[in-house]
PDB file of N, CA and C in Angstrom:
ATOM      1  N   UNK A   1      19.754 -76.045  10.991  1.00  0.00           N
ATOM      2  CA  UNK A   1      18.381 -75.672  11.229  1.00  0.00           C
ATOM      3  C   UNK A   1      18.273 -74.156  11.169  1.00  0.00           C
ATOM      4  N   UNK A   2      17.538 -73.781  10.264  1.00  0.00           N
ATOM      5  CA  UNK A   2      16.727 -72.024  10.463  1.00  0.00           C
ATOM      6  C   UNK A   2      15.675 -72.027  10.906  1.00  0.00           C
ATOM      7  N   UNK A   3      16.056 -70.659  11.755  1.00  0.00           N
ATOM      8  CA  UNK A   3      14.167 -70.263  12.046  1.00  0.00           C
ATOM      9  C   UNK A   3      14.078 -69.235  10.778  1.00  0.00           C
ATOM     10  N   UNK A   4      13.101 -69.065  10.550  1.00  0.00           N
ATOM     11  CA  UNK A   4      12.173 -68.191   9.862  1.00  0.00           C
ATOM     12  C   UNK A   4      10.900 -67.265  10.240  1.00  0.00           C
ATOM     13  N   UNK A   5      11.395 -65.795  10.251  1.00  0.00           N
ATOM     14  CA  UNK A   5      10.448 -65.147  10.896  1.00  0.00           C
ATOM     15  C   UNK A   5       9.708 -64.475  10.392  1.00  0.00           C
ATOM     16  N   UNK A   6       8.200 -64.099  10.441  1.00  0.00           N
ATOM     17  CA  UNK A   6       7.354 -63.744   9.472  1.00  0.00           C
ATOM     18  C   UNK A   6       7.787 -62.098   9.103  1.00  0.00           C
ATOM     19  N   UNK A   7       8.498 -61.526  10.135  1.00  0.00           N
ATOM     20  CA  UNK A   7       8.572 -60.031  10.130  1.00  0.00           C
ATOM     21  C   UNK A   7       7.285 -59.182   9.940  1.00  0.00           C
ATOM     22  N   UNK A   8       6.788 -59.328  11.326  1.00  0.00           N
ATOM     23  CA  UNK A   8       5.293 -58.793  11.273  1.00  0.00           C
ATOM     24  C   UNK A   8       5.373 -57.303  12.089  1.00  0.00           C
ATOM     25  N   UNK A   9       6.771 -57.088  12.172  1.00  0.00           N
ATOM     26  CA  UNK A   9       6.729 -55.765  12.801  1.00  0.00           C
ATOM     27  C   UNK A   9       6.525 -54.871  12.030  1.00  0.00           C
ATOM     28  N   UNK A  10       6.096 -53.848  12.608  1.00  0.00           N
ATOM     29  CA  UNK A  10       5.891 -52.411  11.720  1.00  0.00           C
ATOM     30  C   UNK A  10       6.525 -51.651  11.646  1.00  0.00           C
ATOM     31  N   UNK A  11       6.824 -50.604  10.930  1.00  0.00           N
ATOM     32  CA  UNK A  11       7.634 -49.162  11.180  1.00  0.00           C
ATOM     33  C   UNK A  11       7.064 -47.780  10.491  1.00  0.00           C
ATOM     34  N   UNK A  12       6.790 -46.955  11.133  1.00  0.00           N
ATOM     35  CA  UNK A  12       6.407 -45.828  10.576  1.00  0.00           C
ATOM     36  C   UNK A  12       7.374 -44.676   9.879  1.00  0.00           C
ATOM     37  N   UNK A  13       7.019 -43.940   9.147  1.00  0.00           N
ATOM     38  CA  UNK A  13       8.117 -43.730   7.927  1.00  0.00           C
ATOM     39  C   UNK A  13       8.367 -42.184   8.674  1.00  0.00           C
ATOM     40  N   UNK A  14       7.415 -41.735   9.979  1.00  0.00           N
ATOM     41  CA  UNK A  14       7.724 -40.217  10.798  1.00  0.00           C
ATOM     42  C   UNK A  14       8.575 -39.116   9.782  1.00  0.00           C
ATOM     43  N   UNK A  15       9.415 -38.656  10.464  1.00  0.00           N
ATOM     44  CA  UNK A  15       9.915 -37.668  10.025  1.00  0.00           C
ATOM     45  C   UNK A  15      10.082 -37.689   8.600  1.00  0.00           C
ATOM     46  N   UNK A  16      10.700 -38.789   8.221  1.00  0.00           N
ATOM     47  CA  UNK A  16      11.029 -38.763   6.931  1.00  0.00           C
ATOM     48  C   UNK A  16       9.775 -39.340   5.658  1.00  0.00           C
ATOM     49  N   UNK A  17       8.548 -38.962   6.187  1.00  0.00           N
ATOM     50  CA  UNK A  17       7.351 -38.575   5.463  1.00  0.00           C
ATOM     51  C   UNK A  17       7.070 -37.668   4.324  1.00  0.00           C
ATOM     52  N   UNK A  18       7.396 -37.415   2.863  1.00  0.00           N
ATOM     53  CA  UNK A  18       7.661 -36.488   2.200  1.00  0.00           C
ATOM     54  C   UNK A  18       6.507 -35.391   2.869  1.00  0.00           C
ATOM     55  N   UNK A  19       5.402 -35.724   3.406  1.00  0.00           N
ATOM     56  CA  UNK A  19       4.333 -34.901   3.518  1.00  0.00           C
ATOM     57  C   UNK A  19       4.623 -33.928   4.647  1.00  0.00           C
ATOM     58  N   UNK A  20       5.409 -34.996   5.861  1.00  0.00           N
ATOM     59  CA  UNK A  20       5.988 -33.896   7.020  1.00  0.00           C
ATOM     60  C   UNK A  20       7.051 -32.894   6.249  1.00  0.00           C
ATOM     61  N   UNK A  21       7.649 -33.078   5.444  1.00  0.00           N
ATOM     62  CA  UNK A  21       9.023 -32.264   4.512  1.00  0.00           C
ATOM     63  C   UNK A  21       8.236 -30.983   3.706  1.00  0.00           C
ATOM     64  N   UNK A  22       7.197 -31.403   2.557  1.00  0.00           N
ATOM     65  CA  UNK A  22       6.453 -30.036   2.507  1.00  0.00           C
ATOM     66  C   UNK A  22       5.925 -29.208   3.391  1.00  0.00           C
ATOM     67  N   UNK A  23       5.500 -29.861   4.287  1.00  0.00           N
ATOM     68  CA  UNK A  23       4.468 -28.974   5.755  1.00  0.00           C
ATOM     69  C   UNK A  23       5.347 -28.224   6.016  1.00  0.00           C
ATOM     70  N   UNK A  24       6.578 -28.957   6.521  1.00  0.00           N
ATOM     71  CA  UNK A  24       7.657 -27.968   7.164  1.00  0.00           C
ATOM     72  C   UNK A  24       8.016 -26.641   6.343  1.00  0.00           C
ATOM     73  N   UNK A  25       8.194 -26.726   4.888  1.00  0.00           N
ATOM     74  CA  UNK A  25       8.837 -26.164   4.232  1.00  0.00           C
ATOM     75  C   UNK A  25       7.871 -25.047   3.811  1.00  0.00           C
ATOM     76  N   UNK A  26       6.222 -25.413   3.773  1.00  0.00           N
ATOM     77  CA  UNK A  26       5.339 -24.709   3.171  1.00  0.00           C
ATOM     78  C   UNK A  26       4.771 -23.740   4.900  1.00  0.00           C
ATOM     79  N   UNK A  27       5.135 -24.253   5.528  1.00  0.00           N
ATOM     80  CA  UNK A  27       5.004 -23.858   6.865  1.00  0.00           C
ATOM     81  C   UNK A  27       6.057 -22.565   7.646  1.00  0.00           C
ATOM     82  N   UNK A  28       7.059 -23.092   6.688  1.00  0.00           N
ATOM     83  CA  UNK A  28       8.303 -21.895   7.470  1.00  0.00           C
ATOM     84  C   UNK A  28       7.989 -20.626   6.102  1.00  0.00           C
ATOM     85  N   UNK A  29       7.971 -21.048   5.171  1.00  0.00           N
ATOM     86  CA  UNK A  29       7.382 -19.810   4.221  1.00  0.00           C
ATOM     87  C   UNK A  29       6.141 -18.835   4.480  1.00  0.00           C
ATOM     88  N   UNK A  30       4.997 -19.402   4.788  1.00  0.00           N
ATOM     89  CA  UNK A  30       4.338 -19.176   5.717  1.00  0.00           C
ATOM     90  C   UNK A  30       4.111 -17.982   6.772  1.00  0.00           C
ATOM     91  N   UNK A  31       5.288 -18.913   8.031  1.00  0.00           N
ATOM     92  CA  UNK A  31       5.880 -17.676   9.147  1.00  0.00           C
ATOM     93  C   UNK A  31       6.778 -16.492   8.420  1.00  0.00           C
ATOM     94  N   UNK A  32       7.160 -16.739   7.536  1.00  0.00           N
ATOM     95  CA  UNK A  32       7.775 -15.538   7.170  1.00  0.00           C
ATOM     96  C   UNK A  32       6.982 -14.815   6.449  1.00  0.00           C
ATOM     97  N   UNK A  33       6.209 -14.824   5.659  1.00  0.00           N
ATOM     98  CA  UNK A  33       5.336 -14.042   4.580  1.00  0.00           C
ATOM     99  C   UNK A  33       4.348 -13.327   6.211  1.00  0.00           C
ATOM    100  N   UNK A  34       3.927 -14.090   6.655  1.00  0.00           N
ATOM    101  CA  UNK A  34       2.977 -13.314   8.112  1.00  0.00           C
ATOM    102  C   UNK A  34       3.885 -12.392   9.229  1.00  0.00           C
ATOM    103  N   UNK A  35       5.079 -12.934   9.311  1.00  0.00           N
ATOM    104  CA  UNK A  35       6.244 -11.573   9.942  1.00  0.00           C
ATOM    105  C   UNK A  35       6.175 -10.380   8.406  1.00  0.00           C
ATOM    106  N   UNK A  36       6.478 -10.557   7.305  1.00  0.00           N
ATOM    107  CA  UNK A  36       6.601 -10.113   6.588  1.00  0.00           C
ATOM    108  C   UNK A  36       6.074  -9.455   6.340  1.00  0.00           C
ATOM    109  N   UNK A  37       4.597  -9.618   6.317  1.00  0.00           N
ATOM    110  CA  UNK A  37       3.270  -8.382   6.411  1.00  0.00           C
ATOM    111  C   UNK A  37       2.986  -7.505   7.558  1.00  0.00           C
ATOM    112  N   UNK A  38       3.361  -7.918   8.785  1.00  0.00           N
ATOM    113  CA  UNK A  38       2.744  -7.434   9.905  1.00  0.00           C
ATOM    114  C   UNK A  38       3.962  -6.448   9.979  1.00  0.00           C
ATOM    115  N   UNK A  39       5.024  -6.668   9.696  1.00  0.00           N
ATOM    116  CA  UNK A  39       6.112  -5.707   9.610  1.00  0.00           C
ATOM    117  C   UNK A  39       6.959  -4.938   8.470  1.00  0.00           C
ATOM    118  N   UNK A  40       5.637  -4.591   7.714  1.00  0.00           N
ATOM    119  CA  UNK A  40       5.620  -3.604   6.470  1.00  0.00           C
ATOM    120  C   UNK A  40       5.149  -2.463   6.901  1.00  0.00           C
ATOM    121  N   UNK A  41       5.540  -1.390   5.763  1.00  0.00           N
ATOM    122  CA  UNK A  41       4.264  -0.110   5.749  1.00  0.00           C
ATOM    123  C   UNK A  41       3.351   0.181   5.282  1.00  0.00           C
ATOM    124  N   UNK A  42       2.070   0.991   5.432  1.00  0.00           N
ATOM    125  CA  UNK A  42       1.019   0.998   5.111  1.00  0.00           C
ATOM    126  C   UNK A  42       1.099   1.596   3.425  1.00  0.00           C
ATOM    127  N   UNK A  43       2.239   2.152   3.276  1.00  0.00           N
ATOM    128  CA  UNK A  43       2.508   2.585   2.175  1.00  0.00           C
ATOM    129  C   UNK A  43       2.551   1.113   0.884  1.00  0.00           C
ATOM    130  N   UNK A  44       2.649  -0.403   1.314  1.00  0.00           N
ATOM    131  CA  UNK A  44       2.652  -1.216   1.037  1.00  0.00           C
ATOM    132  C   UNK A  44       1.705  -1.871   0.861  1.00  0.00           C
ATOM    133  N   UNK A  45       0.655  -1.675   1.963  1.00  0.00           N
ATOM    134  CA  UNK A  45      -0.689  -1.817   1.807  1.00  0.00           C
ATOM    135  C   UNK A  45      -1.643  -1.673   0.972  1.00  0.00           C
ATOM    136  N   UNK A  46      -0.934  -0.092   0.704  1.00  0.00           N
ATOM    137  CA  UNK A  46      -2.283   0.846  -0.254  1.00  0.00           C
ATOM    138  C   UNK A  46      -1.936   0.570  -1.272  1.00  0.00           C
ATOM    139  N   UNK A  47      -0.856  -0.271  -2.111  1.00  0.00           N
ATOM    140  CA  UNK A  47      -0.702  -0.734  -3.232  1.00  0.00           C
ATOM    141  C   UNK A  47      -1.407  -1.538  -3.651  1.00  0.00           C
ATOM    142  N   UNK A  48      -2.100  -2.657  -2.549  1.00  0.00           N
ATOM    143  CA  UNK A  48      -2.778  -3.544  -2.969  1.00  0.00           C
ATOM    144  C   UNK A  48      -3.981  -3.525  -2.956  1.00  0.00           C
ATOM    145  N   UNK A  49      -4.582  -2.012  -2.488  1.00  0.00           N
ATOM    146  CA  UNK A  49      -5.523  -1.740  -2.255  1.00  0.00           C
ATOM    147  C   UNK A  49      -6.517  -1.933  -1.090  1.00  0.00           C
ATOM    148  N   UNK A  50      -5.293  -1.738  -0.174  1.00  0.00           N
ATOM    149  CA  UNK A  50      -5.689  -1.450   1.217  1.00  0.00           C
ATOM    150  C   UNK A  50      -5.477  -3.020   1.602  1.00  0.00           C
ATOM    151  N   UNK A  51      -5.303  -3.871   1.177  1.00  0.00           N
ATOM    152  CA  UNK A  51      -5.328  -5.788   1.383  1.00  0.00           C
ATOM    153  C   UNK A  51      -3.698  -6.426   1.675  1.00  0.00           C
ATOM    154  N   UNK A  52      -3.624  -6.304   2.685  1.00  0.00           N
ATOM    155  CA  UNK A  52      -1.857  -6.791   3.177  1.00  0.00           C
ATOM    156  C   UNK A  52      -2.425  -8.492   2.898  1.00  0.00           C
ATOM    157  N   UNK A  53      -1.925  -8.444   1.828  1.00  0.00           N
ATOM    158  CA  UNK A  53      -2.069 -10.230   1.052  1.00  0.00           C
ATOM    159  C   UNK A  53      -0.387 -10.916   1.465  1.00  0.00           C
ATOM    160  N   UNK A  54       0.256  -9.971   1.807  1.00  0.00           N
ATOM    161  CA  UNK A  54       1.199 -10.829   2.752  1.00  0.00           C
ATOM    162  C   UNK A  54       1.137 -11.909   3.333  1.00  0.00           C
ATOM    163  N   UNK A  55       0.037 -10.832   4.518  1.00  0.00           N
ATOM    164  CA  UNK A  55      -0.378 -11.565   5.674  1.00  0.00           C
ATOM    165  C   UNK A  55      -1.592 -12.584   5.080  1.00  0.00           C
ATOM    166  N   UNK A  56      -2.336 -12.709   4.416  1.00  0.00           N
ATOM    167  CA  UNK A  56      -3.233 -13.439   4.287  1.00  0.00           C
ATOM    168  C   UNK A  56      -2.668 -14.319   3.272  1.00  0.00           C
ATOM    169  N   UNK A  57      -1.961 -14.479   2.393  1.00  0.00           N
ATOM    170  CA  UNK A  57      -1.335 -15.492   2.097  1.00  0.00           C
ATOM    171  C   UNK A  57      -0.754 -16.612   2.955  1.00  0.00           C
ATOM    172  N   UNK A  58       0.116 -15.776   3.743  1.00  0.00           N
ATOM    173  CA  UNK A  58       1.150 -16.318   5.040  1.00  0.00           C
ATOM    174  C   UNK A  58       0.127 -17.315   5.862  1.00  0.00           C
ATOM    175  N   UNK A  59      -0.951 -16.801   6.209  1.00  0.00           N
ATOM    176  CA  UNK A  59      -2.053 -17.336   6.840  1.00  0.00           C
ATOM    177  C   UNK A  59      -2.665 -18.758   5.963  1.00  0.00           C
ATOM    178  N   UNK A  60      -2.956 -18.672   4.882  1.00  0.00           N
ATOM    179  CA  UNK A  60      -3.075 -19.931   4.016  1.00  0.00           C
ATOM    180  C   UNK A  60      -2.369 -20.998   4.081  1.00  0.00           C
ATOM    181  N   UNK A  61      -0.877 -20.567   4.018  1.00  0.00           N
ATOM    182  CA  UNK A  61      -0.275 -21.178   3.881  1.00  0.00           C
ATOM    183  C   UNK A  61       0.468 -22.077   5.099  1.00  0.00           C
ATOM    184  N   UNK A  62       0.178 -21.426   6.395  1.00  0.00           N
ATOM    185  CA  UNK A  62       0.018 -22.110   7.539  1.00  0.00           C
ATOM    186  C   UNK A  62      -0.972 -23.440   7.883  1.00  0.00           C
ATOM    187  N   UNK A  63      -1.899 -23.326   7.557  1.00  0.00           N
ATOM    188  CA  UNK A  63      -3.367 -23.581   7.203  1.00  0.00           C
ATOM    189  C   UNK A  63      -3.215 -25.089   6.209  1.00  0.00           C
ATOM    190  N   UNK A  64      -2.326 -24.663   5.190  1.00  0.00           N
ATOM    191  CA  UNK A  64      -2.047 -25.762   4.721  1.00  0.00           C
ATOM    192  C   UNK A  64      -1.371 -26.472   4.808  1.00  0.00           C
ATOM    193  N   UNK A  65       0.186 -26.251   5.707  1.00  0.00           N
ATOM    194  CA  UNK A  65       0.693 -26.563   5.890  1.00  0.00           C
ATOM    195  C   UNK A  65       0.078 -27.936   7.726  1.00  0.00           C
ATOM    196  N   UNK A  66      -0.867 -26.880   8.145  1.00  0.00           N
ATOM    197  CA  UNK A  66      -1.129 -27.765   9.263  1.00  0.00           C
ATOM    198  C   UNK A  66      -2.161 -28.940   8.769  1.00  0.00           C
ATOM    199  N   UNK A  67      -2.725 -28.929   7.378  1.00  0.00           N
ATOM    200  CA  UNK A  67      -3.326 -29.650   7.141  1.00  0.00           C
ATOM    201  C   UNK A  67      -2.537 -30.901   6.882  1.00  0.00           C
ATOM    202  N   UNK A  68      -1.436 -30.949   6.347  1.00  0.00           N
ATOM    203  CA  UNK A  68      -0.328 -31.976   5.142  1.00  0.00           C
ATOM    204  C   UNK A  68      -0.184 -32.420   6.892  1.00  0.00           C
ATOM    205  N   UNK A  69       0.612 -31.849   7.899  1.00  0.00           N
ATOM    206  CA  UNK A  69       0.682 -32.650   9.153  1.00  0.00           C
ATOM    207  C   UNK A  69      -0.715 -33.362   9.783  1.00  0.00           C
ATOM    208  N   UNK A  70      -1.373 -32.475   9.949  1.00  0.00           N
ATOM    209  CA  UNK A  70      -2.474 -33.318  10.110  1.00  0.00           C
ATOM    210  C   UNK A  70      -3.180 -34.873   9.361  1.00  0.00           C
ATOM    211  N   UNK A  71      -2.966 -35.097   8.111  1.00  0.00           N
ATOM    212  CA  UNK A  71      -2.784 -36.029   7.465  1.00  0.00           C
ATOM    213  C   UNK A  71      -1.588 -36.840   7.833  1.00  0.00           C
ATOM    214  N   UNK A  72      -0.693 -36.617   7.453  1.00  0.00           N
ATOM    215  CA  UNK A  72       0.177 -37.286   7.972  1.00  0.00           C
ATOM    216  C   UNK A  72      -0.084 -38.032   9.502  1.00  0.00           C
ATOM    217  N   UNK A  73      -0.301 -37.698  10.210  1.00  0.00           N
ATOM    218  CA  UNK A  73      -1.037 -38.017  12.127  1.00  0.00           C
ATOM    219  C   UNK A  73      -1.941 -38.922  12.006  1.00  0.00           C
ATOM    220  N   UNK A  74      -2.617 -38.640  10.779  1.00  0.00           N
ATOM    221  CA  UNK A  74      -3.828 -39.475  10.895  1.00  0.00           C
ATOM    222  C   UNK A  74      -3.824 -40.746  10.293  1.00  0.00           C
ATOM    223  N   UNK A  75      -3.052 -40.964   9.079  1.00  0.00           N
ATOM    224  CA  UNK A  75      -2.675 -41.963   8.259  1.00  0.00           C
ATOM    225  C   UNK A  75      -1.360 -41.679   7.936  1.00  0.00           C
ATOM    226  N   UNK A  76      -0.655 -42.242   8.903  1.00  0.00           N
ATOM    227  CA  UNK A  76       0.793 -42.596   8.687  1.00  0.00           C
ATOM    228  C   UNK A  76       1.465 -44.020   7.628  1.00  0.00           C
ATOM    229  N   UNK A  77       2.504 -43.686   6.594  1.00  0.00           N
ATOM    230  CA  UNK A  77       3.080 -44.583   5.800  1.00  0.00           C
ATOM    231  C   UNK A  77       3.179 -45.808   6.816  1.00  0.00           C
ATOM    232  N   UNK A  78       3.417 -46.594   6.487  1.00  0.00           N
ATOM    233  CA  UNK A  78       4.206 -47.816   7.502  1.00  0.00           C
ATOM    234  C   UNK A  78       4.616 -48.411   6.171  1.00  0.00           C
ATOM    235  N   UNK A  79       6.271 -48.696   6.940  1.00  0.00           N
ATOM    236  CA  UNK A  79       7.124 -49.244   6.121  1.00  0.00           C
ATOM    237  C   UNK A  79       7.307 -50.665   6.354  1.00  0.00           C
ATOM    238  N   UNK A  80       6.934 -51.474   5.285  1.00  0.00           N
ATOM    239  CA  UNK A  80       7.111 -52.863   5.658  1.00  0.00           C
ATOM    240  C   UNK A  80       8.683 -53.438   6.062  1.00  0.00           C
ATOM    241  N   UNK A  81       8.800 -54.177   6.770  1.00  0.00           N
ATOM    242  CA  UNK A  81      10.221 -54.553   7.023  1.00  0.00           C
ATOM    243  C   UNK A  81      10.318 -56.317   6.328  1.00  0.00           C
ATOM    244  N   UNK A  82      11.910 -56.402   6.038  1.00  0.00           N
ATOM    245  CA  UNK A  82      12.143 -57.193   5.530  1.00  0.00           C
ATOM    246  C   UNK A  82      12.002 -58.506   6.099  1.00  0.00           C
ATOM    247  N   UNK A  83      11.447 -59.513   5.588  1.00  0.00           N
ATOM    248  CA  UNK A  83      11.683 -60.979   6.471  1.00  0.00           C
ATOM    249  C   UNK A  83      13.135 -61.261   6.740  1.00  0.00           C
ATOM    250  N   UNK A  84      13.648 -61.757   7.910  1.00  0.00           N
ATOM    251  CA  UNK A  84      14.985 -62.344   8.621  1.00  0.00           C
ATOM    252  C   UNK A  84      15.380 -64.242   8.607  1.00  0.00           C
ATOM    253  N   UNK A  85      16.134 -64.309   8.355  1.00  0.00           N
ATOM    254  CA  UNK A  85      16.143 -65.476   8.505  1.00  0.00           C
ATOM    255  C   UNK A  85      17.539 -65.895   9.546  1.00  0.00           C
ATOM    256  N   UNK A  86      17.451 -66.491  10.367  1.00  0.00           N
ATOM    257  CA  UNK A  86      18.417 -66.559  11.650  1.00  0.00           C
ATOM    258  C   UNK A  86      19.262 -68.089  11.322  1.00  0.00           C
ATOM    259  N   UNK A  87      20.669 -67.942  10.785  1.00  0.00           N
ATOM    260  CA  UNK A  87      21.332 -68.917  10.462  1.00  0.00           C
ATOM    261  C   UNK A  87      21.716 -69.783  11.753  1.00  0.00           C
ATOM    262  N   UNK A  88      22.190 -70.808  11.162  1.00  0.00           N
ATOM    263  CA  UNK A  88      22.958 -71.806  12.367  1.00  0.00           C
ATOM    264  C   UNK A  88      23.822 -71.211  13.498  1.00  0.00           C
ATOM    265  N   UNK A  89      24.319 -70.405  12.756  1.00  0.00           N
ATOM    266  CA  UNK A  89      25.095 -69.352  14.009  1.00  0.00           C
ATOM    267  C   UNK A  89      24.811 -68.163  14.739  1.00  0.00           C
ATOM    268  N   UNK A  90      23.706 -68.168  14.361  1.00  0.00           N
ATOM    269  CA  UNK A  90      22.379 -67.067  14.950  1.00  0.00           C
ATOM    270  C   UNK A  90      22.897 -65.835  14.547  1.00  0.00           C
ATOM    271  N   UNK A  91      23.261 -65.944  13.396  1.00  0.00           N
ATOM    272  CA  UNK A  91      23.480 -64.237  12.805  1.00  0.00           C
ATOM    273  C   UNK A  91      22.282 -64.298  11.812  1.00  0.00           C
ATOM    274  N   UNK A  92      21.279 -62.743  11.990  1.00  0.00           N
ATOM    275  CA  UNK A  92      20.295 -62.873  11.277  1.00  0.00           C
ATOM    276  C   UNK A  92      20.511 -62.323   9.777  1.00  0.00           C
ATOM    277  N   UNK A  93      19.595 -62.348   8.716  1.00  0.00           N
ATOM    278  CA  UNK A  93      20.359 -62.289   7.622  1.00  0.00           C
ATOM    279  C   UNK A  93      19.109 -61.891   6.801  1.00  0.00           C
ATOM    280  N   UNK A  94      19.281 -60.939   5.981  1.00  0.00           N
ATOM    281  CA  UNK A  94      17.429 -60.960   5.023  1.00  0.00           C
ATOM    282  C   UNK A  94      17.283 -61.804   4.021  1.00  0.00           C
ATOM    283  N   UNK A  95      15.980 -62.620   3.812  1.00  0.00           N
ATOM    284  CA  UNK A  95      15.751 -63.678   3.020  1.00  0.00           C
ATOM    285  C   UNK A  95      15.839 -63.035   1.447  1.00  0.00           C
ATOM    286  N   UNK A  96      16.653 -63.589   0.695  1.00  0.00           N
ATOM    287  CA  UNK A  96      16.709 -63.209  -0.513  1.00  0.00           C
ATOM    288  C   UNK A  96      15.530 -63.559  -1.563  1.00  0.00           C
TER     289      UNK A  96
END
């Protein structure tokens, strides 16, 4: 005799979300481009014509980065899981 189970559980795909992986990545670039500007010289500045685009890049890119998490929060992947099937000897096993 088998049971057969519908496998109606859920799982969310969290960390390993490609979208949490850019955020992070577009996020730590980010903090550095905004350290990066705020701790330049003005002599750096006036190149760009007075516009530390460092920092306002860095700032974007935070921005977007909190957006990709924010998505992610809101509509999370869910990973379907496999149906089980529980043999005579109650070792469970995935239905082929």
């Amino acid at each position: 005799m088998s049971n057969s189970t519908a496998g109606t559980e859920k799982r969310k795909a969290g960390l390993f979300d490609i979208r949490i992986i850019i955020a992070s990545l577009i996020g730590v670039y980010g903090v550095i481009l905004v350290l990066t500007g705020l701790l330049s010289s003005e002599a750096q500045a006036e190149k760009a014509a007075g516009l530390n685009i460092n920092v306002l890049a860095g700032i974007v890119m935070i921005l977007f980065a909190a957006s990709f998490v924010t998505w992610a929060w809101l509509r999370p992947i869910v990973v379907p899981t496999e149906p089980k099937e529980t043999r005579e000897d109650g070792v469970d096993r995935p239905v082929p």
